[in-house]
Protein backbone atom coordinates (compact mmCIF):
# COMPACT_ATOMS: atom_id res chain seq x y z
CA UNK A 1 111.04 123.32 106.91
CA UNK A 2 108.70 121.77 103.93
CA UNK A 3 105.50 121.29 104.07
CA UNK A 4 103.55 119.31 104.91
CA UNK A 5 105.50 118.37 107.49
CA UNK A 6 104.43 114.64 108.05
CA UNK A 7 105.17 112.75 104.63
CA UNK A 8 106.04 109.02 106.49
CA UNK A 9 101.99 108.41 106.60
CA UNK A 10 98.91 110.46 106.07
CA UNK A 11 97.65 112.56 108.86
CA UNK A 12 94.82 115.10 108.75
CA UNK A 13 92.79 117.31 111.58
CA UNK A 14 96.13 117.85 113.65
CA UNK A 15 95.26 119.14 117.38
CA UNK A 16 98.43 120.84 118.96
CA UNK A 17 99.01 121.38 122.17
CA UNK A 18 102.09 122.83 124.42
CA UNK A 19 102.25 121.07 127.26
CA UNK A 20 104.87 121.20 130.45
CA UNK A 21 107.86 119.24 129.01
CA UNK A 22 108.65 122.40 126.70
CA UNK A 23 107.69 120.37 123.72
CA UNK A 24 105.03 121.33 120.87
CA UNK A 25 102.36 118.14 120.79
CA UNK A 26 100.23 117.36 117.26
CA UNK A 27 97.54 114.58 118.25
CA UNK A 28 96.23 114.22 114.83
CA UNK A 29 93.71 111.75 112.88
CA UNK A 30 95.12 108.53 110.57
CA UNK A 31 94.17 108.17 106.92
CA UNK A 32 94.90 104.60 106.63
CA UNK A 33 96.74 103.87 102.73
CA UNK A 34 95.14 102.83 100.55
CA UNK A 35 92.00 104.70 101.31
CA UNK A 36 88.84 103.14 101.36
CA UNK A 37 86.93 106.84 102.24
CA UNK A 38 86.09 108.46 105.46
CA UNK A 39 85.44 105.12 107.30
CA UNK A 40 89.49 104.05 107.22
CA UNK A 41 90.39 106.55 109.73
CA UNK A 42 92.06 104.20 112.49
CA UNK A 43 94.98 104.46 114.66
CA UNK A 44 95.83 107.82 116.15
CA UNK A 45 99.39 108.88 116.17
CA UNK A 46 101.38 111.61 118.40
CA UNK A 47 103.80 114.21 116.65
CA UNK A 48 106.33 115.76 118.95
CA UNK A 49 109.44 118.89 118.40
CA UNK A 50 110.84 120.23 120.72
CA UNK A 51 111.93 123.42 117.51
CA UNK A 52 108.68 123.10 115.38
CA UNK A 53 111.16 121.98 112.38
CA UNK A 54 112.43 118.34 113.57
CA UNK A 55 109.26 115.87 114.30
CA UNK A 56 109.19 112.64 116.11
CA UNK A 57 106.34 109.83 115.24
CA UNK A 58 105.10 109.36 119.20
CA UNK A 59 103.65 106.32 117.85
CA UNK A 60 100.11 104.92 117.91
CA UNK A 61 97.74 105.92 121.19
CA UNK A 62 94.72 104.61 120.48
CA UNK A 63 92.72 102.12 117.68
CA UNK A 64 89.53 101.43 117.48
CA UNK A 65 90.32 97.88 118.31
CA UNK A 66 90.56 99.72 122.00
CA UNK A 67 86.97 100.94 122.07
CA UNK A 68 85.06 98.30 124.07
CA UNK A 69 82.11 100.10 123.29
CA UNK A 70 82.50 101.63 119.70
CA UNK A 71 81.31 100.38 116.29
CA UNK A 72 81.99 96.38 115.55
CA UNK A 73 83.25 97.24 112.35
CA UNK A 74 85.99 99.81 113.69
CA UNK A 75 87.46 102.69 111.52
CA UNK A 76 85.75 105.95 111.76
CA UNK A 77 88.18 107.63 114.35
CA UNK A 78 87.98 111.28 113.27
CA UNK A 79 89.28 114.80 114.37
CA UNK A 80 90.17 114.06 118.01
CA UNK A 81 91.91 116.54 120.92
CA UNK A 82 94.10 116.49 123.75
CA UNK A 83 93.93 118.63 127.30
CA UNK A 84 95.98 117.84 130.31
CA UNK A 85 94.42 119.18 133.82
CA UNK A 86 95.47 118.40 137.85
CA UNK A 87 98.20 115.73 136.67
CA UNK A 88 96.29 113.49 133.86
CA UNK A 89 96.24 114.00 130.06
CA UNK A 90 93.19 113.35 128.19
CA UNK A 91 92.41 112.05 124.74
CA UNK A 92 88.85 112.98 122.99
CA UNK A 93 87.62 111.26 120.11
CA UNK A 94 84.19 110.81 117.78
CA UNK A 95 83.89 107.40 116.93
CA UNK A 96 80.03 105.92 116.23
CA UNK A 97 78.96 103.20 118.94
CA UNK A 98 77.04 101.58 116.44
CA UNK A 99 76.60 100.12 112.84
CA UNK A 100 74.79 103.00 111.83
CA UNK A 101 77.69 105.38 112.17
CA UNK A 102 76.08 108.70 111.35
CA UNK A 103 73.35 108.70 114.21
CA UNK A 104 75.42 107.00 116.81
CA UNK A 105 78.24 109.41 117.30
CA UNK A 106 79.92 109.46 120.54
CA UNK A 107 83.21 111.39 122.24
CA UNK A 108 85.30 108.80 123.53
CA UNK A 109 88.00 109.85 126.55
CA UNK A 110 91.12 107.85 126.87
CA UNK A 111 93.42 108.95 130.01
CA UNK A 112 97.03 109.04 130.60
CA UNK A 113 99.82 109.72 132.96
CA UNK A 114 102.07 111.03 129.50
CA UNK A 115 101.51 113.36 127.40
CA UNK A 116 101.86 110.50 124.38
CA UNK A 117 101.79 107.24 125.09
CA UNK A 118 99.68 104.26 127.73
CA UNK A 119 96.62 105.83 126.99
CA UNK A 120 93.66 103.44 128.08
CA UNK A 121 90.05 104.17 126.91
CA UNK A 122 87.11 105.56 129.51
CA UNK A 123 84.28 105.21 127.40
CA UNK A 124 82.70 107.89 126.61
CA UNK A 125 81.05 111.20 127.68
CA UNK A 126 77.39 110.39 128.36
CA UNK A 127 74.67 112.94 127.03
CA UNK A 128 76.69 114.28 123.80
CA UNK A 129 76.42 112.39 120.23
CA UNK A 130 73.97 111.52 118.01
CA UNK A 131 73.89 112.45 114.22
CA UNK A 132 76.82 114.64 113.04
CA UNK A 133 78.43 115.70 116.53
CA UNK A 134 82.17 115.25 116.21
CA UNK A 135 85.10 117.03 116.60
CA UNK A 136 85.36 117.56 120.26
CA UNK A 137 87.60 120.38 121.34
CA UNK A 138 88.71 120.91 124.96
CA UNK A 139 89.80 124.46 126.59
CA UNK A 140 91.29 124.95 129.74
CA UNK A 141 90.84 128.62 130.63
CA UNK A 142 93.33 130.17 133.07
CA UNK A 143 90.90 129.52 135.87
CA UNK A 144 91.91 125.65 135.60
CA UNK A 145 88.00 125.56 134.35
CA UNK A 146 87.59 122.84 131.64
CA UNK A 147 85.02 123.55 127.95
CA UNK A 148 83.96 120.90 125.92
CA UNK A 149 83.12 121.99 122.51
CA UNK A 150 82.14 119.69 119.50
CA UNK A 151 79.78 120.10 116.40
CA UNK A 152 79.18 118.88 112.83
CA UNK A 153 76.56 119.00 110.45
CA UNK A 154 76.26 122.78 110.90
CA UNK A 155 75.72 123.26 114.20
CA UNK A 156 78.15 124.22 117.03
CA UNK A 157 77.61 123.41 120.88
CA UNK A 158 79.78 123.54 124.08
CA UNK A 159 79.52 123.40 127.58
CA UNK A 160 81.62 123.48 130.82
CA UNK A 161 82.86 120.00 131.98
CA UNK A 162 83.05 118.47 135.37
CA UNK A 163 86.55 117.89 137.18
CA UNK A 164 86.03 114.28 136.31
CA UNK A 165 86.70 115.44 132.52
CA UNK A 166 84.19 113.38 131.11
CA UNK A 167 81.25 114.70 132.13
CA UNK A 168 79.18 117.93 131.65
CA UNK A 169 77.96 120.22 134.54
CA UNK A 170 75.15 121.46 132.26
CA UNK A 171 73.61 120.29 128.89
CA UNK A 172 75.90 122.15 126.13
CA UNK A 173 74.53 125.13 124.53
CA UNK A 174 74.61 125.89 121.03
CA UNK A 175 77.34 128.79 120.12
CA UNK A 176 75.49 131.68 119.17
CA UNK A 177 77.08 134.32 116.51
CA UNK A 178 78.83 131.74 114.35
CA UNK A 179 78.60 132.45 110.52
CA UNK A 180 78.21 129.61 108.27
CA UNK A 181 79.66 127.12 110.76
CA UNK A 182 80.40 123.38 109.32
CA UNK A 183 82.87 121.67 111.36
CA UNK A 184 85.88 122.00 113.39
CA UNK A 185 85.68 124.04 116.27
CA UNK A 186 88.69 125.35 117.76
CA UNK A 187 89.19 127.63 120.81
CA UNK A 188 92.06 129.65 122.30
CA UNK A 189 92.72 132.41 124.09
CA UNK A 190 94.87 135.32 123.76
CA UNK A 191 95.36 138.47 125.79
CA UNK A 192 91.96 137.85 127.41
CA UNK A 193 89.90 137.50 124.10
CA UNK A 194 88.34 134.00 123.50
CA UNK A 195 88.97 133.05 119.76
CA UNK A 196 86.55 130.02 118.40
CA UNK A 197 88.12 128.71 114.61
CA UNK A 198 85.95 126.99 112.28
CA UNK A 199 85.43 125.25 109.02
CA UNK A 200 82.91 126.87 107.05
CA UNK A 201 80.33 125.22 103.99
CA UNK A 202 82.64 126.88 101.12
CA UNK A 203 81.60 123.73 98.46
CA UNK A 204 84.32 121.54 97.94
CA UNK A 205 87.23 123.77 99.23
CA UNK A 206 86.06 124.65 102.45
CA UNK A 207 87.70 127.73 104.46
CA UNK A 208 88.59 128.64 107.83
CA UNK A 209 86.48 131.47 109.17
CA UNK A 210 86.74 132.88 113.44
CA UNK A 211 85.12 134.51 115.94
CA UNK A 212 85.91 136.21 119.29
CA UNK A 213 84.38 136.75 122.44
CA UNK A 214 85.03 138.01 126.06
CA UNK A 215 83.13 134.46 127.64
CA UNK A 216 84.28 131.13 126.49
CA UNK A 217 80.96 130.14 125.87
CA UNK A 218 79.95 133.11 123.82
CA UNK A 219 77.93 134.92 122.83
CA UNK A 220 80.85 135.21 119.66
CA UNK A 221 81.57 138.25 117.16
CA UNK A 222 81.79 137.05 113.62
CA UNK A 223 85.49 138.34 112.22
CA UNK A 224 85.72 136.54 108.64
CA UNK A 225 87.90 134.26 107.08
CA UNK A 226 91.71 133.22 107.72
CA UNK A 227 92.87 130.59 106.22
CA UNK A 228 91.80 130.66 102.51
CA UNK A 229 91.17 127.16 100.57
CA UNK A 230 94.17 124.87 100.78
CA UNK A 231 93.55 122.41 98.00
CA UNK A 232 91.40 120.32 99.92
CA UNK A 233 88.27 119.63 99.96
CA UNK A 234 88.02 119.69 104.11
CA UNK A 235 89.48 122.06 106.57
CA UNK A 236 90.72 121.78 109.74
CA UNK A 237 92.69 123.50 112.26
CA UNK A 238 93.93 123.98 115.66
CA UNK A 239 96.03 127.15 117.12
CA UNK A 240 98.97 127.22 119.46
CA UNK A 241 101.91 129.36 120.91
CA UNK A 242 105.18 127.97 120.65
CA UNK A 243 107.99 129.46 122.51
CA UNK A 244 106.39 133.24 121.58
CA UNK A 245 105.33 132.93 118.14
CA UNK A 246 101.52 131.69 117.52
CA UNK A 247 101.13 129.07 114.64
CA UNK A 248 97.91 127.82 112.49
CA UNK A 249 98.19 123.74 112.26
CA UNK A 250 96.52 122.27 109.48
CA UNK A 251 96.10 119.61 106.66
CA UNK A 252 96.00 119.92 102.56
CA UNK A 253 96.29 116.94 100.43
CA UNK A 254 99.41 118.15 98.69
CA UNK A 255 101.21 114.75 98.17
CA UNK A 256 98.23 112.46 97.46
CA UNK A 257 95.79 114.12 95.21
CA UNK A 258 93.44 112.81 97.08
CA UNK A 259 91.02 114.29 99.50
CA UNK A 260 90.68 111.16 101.89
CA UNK A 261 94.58 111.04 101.87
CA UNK A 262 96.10 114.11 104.00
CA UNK A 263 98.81 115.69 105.48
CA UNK A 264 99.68 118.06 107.92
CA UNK A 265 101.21 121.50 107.28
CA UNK A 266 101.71 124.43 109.55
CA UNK A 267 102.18 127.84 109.17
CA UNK A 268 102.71 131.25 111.20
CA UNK A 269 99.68 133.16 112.68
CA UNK A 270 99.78 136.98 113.27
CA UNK A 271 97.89 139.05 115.07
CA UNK A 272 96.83 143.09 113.86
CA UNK A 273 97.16 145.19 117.11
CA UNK A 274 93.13 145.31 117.38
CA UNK A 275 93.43 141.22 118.36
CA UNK A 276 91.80 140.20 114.61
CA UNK A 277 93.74 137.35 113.14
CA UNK A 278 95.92 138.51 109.35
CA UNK A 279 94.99 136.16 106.55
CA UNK A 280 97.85 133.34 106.90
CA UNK A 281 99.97 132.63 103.83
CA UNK A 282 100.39 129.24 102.93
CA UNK A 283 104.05 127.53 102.30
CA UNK A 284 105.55 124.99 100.87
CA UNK A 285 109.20 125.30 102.02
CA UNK A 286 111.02 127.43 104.40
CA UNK A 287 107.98 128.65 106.14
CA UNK A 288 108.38 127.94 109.60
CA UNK A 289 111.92 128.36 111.02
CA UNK A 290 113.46 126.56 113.81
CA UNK A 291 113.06 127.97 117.44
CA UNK A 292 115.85 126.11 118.98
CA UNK A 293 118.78 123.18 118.59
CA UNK A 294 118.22 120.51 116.88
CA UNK A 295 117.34 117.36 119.09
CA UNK A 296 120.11 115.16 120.19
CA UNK A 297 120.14 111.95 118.65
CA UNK A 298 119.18 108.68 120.21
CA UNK A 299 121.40 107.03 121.68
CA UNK A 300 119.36 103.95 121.16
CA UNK A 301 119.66 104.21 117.46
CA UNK A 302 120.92 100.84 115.19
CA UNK A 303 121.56 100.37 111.66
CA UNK A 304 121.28 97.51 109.51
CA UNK A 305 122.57 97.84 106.16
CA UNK A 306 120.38 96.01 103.08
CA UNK A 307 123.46 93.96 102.96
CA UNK A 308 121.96 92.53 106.06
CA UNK A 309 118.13 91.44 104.53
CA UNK A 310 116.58 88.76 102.95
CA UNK A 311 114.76 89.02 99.47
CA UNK A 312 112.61 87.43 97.41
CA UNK A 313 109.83 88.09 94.62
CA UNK A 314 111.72 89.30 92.26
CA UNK A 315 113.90 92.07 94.79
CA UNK A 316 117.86 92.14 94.47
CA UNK A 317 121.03 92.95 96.47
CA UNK A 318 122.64 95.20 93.84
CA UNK A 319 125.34 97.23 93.95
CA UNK A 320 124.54 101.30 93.60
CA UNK A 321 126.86 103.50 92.05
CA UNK A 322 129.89 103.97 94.71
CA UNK A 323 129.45 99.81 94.99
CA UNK A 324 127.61 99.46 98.22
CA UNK A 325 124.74 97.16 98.12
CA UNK A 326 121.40 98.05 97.99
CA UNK A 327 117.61 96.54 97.64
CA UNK A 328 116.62 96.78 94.28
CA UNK A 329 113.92 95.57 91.87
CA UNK A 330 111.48 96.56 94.77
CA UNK A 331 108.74 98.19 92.12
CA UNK A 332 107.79 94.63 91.03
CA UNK A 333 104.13 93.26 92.25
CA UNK A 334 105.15 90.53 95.32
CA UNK A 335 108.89 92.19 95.72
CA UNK A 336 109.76 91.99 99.30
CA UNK A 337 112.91 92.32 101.22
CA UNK A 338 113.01 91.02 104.97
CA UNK A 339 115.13 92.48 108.22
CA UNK A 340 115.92 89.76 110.77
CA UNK A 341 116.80 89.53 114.57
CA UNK A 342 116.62 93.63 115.26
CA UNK A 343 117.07 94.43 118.27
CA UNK A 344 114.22 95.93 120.48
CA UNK A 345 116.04 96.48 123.63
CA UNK A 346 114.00 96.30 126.60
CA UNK A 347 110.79 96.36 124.38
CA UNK A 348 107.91 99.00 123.44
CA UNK A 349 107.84 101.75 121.14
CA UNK A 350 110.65 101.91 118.35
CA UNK A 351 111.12 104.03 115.40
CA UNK A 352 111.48 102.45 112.24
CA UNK A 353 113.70 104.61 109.35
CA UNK A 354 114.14 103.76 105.75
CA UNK A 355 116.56 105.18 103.78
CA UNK A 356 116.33 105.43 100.50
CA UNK A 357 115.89 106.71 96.54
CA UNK A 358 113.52 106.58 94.27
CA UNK A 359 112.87 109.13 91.12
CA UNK A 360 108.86 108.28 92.09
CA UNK A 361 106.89 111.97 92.46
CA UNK A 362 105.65 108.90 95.32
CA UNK A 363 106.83 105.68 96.12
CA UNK A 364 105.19 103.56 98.92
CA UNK A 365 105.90 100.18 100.53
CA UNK A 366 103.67 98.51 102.64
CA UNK A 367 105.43 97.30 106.41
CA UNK A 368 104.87 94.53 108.28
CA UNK A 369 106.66 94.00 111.90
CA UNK A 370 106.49 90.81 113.56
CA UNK A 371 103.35 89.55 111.36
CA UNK A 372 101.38 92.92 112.12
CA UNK A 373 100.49 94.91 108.08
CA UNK A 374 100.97 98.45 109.39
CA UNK A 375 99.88 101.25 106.89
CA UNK A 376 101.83 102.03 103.81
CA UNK A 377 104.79 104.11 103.75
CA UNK A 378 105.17 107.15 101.52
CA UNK A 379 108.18 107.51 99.96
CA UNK A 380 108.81 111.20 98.35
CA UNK A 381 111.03 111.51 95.24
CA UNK A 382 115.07 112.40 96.07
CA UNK A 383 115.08 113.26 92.45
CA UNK A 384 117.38 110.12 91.28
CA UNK A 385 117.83 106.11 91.92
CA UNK A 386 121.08 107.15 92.53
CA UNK A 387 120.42 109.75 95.54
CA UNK A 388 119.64 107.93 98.98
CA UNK A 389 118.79 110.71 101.07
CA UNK A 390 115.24 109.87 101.44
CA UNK A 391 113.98 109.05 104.94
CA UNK A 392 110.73 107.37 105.85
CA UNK A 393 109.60 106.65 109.37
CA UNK A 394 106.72 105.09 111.49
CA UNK A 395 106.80 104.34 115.56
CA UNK A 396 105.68 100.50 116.25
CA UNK A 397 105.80 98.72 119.17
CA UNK A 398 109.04 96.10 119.51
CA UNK A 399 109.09 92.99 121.16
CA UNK A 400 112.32 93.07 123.67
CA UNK A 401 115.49 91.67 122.87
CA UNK A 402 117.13 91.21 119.15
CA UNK A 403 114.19 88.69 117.76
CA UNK A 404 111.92 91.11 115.56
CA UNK A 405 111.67 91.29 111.69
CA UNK A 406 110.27 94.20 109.62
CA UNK A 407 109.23 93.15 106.26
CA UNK A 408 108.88 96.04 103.29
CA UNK A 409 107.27 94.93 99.94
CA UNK A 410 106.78 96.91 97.22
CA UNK A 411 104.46 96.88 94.21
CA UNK A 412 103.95 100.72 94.15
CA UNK A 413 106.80 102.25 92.28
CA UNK A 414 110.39 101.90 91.60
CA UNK A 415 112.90 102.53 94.90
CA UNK A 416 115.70 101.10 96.52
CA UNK A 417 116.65 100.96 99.92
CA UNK A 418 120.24 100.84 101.48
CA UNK A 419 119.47 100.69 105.05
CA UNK A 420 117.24 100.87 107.91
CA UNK A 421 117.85 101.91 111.64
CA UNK A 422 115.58 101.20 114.41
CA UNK A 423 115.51 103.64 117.72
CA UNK A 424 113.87 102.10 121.06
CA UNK A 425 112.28 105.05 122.82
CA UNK A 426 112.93 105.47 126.73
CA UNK A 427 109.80 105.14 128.09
């Protein structure tokens, strides 16, 4: 395994979760491409593995086109979480309810039967918000007895929640003990000690710092730092066991540059025998090993070769160098090619795979499906023009039957493409 370990888009502030099904969950934030700062963040997505190594796109859960009552001008969906209790799963997000984004804060709750997809928006929980509270964490202890914690802005505050999930029994309490809290609270629990992860103020390369307690609502022991800078200039975190072994998820900005443009990485956590968490190294490839088969493929799965596509704006069919054609001249400004007539099957969500080449450090194209301008697509280097091993994927919904088209123009770097297969998931 590489990281990070989601290259197809840029995701940041990944919340994992192990839920019934046996399968690892990331419910992470959406740095729309190109990035227009902090307020681009749109369109939640849900990463799944079922062996921590192969990840599947879930697809998009929630926009802030779906927020009756959020900000008219959108964007602004950051760090969220994800807690399933008495049959339901549950989706908590910040997102402003108002022009003036930084003092009208809110945590949205969006419900669902599955653990990652049909999630339909609540509203919101009433009494919590205002300037700088955001990044809502939710604990279920043992007890089946639900926490709400969120905070920004330097202060830290949580509180038990109602059965209903979206409200709070009491009014939430600041976290006392905390040392140079910033952002992104985190709790877990292991062998009866209540951890609480944070970002701390470190300028421009914040850290990851923890505390412990024997109440999940403190008062908390200070224990230091664990997760050293990463390269970016945020930091955020969640913590989950996985089949035995604990893991830190997280986000650096390794394949942008760019600290509005991240991706997310994970890496293993260990424990010394007195419960404090070891420093956790950071890796860039063969960190995390696989803890079981690879998936099976779907059976759903279709391939159209670029034989198959239309082009135009300066992109060619050209032949590569064993003679099979490929889509060419794609690095040109207005270079397009065009896949006709796929076939959705019954309809709903479908992964979308390009394969390709490019000699890019990072190639993108920007998709379109059925008239709808979806986020650009990263494409890493495969080291040649010549080697078409590269793979970039997004989930989008598919209208049923063989009558969609997925457009891919270029403009931002030189790649070429020699096929792409769609996969209908069985909802």
């Amino acid at each position: 395994m590489k990281n990070p370990i989601i290259t197809s888009i840029f995701t940041a502030d990944p919340s994992a979760h192990v839920w019934e099904d046996g399968k690892v969950y990331i419910y992470a934030s959406h740095d729309m491409d190109p990035a227009r700062g902090c307020d681009l963040m749109d369109r939640y997505h849900v990463f799944s593995s079922e062996d921590m190594v192969n990840w599947v796109d879930e697809g998009e859960i929630l926009r802030s086109d779906d927020v009756s009552w959020g900000r008219p001008e959108g964007g602004f969906m950051w760090a969220p979480d994800a807690a399933y209790r008495n049959g339901t799963y549950y989706f908590y997000y910040p997102h402003p309810s108002g022009t003036a984004w930084n003092d009208t804060w809110k945590i949205g709750v969006a419900t669902s039967k599955k653990p990652a997809s049909e999630f339909t928006d609540q509203g919101y929980i009433t009494g919590l918000g205002g300037f700088a509270m955001i990044d809502p964490c939710v604990f279920v202890d043992d007890d089946n007895r639900a926490y709400m914690y969120y905070g920004g802005g330097s202060k830290c505050a949580g509180g038990e929640l109602n059965d209903d999930m979206m409200s709070m029994k009491n009014e939430a309490i600041e976290m006392e003990g905390l040392e140079d809290f910033h952002e992104a609270t985190w709790v877990f629990k292991r062998n009866g000690i209540y951890y609480l992860t944070y970002s701390d103020n470190l300028d421009g390369l914040n850290q990851m710092r923890y505390a412990i307690s024997d109440n999940p609502l403190g008062p908390w022991t200070y224990k230091g730092v664990f997760l050293e800078p990463t390269g970016c200039s945020t930091s955020h975190g969640s913590v989950a066991e996985f089949k035995g072994q604990w893991y830190l998820f997280y986000h650096n900005q390794e394949i942008s540059n760019q600290g509005n443009l991240r991706s997310v990485c994970i890496d293993y956590l260990h424990f010394n025998e007195d419960g404090t968490i070891q420093t956790v190294v950071q890796t860039k490839e063969g960190g995390i090993k696989p803890v079981g088969p690879s998936p099976a493929a779907n059976p759903n799965r279709i391939v159209y070769e670029a034989k198959q596509a239309a082009v135009g704006g300066g992109a060619a069919l050209q032949p590569d160098d064993q003679g099979n054609v490929v889509i060419g001249s794609l690095d040109g400004e207005g270079a397009y090619c065009q896949f006709d007539q796929l076939d959705g099957l019954g309809g709903g969500r479908t992964s979308i795979e390009i394969r390709y080449a490019t000699a890019e450090r990072l190639a993108k194209l920007n998709l379109t499906v059925n008239g709808e301008d979806f986020s650009l697509l990263n494409a890493l280097s495969t080291g040649s023009l010549s080697d078409y091993t590269g793979i970039t994927n997004i989930t989008v919904p598919f209208k049923a039957g063989a009558i969609n088209s997925v457009k891919l123009a270029g403009g931002n770097g030189e790649l070429r493409i020699a096929s792409i297969a769609v996969s209908s998931f069985e909802d």
